[in-house]
N, C-alpha and C. Protein backbone atom coordinates (compact mmCIF):
# COMPACT_ATOMS: atom_id res chain seq x y z
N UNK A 1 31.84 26.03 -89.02
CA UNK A 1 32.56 24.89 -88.48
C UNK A 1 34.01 25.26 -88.19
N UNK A 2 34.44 26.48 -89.17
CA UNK A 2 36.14 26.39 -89.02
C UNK A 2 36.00 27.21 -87.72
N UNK A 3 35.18 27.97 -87.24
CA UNK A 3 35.11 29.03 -86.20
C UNK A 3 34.91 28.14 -84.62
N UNK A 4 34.11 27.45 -84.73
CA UNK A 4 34.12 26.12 -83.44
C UNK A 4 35.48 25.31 -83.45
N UNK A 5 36.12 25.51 -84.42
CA UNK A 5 37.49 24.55 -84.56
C UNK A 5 38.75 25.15 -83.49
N UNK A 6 38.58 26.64 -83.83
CA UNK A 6 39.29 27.63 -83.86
C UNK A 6 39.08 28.11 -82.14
N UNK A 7 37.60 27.96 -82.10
CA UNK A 7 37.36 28.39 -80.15
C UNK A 7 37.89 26.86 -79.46
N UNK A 8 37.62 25.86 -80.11
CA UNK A 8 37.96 24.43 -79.33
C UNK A 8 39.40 24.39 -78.86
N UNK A 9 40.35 24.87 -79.90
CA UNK A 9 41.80 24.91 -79.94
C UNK A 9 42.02 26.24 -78.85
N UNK A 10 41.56 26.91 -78.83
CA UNK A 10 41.80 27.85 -77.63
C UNK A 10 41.21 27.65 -76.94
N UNK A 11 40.15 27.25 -76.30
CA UNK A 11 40.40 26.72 -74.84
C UNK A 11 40.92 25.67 -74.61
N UNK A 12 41.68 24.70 -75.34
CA UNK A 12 42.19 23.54 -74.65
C UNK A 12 43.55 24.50 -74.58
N UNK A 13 43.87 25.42 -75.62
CA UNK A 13 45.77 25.62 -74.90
C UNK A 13 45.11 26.60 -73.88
N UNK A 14 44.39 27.39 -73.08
CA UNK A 14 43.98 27.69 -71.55
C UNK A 14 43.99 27.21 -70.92
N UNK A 15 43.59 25.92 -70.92
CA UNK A 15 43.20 24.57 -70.17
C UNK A 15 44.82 24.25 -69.71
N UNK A 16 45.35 23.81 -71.14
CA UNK A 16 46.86 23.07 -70.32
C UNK A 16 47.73 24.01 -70.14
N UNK A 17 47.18 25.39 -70.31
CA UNK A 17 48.30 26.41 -69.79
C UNK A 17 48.28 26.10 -68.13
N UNK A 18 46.68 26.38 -68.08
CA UNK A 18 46.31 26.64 -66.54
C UNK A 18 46.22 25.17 -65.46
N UNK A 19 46.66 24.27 -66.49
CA UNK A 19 47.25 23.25 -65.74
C UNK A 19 48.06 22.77 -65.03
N UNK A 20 49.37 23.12 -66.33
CA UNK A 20 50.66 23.34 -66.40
C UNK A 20 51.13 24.30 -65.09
N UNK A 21 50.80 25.01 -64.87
CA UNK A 21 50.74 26.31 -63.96
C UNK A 21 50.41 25.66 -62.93
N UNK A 22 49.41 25.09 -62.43
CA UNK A 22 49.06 24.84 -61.18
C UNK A 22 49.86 23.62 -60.66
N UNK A 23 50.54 22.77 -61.06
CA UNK A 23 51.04 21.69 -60.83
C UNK A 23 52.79 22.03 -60.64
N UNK A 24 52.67 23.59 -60.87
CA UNK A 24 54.01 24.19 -59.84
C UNK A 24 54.29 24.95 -58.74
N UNK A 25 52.72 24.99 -58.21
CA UNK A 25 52.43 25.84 -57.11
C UNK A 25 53.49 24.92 -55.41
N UNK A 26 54.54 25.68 -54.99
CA UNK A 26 54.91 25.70 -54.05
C UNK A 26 53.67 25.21 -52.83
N UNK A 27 54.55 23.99 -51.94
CA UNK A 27 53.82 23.72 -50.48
C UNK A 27 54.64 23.77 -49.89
N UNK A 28 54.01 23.80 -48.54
CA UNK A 28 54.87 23.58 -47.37
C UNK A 28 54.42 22.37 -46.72
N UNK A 29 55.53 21.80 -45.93
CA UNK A 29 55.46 20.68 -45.18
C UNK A 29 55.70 21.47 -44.00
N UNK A 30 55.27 20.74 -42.64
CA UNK A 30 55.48 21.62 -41.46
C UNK A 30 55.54 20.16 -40.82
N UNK A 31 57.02 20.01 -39.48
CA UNK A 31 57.21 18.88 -38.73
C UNK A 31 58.29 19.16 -37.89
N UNK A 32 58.56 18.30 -37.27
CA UNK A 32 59.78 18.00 -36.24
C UNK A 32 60.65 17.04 -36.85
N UNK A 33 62.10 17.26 -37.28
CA UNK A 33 62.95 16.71 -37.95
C UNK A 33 63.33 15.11 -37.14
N UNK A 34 63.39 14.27 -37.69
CA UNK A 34 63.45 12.98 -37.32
C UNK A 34 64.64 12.75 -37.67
N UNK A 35 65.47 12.65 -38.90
CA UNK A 35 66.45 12.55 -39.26
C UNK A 35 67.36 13.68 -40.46
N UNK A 36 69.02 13.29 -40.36
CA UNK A 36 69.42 14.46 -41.27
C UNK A 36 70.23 13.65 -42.41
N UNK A 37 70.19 13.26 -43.51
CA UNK A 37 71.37 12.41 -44.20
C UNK A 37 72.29 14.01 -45.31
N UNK A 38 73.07 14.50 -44.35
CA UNK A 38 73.80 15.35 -45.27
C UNK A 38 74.17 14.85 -46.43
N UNK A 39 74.69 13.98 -46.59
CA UNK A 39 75.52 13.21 -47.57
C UNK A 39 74.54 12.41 -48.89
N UNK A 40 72.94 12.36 -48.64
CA UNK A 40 72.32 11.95 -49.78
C UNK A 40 71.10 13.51 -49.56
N UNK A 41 71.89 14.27 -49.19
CA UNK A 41 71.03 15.61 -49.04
C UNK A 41 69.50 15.36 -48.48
N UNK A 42 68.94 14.22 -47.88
CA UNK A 42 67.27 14.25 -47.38
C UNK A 42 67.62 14.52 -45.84
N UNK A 43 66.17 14.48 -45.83
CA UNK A 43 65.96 14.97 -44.16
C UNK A 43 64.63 13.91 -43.86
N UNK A 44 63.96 13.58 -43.13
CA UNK A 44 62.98 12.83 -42.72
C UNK A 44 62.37 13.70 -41.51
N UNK A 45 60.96 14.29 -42.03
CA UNK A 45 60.47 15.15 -41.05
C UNK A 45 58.90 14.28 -40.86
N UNK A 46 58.66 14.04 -39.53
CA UNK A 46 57.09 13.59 -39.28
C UNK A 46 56.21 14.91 -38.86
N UNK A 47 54.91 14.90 -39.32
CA UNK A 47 54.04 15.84 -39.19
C UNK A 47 53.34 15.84 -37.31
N UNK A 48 52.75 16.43 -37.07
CA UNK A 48 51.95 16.55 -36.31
C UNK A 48 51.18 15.11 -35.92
N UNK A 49 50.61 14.45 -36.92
CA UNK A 49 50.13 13.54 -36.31
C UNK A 49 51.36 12.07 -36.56
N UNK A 50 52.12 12.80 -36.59
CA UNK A 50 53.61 11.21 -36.84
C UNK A 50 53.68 10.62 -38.02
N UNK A 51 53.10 11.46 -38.78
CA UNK A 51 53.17 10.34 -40.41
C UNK A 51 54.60 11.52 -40.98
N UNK A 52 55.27 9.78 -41.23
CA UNK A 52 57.17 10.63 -41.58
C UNK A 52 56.87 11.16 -43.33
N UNK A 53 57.89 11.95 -43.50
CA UNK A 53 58.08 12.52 -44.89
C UNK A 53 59.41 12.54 -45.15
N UNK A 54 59.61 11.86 -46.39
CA UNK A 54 60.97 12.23 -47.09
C UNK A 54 61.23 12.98 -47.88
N UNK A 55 62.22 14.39 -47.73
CA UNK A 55 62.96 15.04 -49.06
C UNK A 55 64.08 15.00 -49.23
N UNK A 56 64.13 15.19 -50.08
CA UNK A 56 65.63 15.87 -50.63
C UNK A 56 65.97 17.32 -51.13
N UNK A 57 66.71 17.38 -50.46
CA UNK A 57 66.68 19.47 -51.15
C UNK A 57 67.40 18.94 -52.28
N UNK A 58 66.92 20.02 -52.70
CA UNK A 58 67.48 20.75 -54.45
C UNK A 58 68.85 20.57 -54.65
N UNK A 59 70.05 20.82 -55.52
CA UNK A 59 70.79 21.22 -55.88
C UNK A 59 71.00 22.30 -55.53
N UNK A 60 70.02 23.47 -56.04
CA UNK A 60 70.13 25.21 -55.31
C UNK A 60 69.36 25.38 -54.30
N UNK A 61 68.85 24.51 -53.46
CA UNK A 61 67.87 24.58 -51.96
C UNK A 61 68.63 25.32 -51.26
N UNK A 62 68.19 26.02 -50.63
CA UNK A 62 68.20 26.67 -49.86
C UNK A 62 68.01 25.84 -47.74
N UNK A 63 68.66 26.08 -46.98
CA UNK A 63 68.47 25.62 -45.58
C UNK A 63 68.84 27.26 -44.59
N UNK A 64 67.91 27.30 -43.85
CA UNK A 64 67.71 28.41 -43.69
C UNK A 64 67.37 28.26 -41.69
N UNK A 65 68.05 28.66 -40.67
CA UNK A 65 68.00 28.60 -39.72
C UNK A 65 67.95 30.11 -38.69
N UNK A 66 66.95 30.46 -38.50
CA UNK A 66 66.42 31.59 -38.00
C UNK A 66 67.07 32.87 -38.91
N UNK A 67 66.20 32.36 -40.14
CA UNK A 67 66.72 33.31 -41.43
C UNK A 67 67.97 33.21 -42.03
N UNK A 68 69.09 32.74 -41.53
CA UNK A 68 70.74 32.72 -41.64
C UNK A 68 70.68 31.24 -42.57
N UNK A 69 71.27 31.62 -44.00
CA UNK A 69 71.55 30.49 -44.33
C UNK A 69 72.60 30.03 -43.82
N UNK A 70 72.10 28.52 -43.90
CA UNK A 70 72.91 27.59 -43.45
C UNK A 70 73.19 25.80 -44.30
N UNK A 71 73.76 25.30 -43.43
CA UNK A 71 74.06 23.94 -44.08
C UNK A 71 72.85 22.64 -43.82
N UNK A 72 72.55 21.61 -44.87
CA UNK A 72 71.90 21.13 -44.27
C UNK A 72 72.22 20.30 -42.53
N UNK A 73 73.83 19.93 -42.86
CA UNK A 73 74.28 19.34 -42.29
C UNK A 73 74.40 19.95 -40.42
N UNK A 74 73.70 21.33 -40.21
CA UNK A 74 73.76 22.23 -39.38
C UNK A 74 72.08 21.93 -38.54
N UNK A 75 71.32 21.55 -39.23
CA UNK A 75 69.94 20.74 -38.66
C UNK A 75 70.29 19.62 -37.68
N UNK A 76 69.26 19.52 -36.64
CA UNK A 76 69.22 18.55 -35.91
C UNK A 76 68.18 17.98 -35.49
N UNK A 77 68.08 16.43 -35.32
CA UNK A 77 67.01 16.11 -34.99
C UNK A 77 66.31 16.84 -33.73
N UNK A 78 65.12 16.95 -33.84
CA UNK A 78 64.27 17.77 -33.22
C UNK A 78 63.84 18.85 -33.60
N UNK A 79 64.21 19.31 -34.47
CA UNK A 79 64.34 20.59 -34.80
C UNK A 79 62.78 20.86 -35.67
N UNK A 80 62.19 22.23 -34.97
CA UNK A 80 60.84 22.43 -35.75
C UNK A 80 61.04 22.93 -37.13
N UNK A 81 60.64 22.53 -38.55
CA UNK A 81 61.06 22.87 -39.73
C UNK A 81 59.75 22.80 -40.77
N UNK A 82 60.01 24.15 -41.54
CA UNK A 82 58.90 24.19 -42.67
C UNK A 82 59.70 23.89 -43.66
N UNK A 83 59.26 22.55 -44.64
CA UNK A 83 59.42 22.55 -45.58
C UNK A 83 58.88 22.82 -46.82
N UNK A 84 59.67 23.51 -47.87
CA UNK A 84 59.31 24.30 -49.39
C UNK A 84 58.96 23.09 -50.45
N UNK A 85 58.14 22.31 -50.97
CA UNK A 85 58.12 21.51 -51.97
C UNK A 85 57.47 21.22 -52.90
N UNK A 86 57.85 21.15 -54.12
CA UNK A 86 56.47 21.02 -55.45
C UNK A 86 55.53 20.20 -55.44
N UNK A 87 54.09 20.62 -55.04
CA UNK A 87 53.57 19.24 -54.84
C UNK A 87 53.53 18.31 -54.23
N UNK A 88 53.25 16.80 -54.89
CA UNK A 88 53.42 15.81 -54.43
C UNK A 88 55.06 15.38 -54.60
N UNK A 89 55.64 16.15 -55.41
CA UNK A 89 57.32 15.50 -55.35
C UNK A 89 58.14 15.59 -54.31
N UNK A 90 59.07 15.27 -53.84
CA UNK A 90 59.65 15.01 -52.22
C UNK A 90 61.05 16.26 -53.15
N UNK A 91 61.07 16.80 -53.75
CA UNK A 91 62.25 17.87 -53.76
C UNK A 91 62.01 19.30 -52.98
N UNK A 92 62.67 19.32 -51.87
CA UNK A 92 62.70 20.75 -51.40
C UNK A 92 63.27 21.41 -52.21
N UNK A 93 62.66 22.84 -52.10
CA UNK A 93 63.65 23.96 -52.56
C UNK A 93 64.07 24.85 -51.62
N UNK A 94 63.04 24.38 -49.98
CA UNK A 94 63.35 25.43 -49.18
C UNK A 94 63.19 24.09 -47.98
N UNK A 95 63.96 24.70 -46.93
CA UNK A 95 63.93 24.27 -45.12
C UNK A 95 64.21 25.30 -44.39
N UNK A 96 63.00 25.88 -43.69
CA UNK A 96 63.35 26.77 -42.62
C UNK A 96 63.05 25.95 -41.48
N UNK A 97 64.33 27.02 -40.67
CA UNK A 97 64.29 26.21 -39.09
C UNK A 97 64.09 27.41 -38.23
N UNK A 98 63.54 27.25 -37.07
CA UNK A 98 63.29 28.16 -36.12
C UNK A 98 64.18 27.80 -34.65
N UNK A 99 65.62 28.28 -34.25
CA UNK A 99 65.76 27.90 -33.06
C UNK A 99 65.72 29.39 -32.01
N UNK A 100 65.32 28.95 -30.47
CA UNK A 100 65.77 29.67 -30.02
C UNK A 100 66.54 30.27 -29.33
């Protein structure tokens, strides 16, 4: 019995290791920038089929315009942009822009 106790307790800390872990896996958002609020740091990007998205970059986010960092405040509407974000949470850590 103490030996089933002992395998039960190790796979549940696997379990919420490999939980824990997956619920920080980096996404991307991909859209055409709709709006820029430098000043509360979000951006409002709609996807492909027009459904809008709100983030907010990070504190240490990164904005990134044909590789060259940059400001958010340097985005413009229209602008094609991948966004970096945890999940379902609206915090970027990344915005790349592509101009040409």
């Amino acid at each position: 019995m103490n030996v089933f106790r002992h395998v039960l307790m190790g796979c549940l800390a696997v379990a919420v290791l490999v939980s824990l872990s997956a619920a920080a896996v980096p996404e991307e958002a991909q859209g055409r920038l709709k709006a820029v609020f430098p000043d509360k740091r979000e951006v409002v990007v709609a996807d492909s089929a027009g459904k809008e998205m709100t983030f907010q970059l990070a504190q240490d986010g990164k904005v990134l315009i044909n590789n060259a960092e940059s400001k958010l405040g340097d985005l413009e509407p229209g602008d094609t942009v991948v966004v970096v974000h945890e999940g379902q949470q609206a915090l970027a850590s990344q915005i790349r822009c592509k101009r040409d």
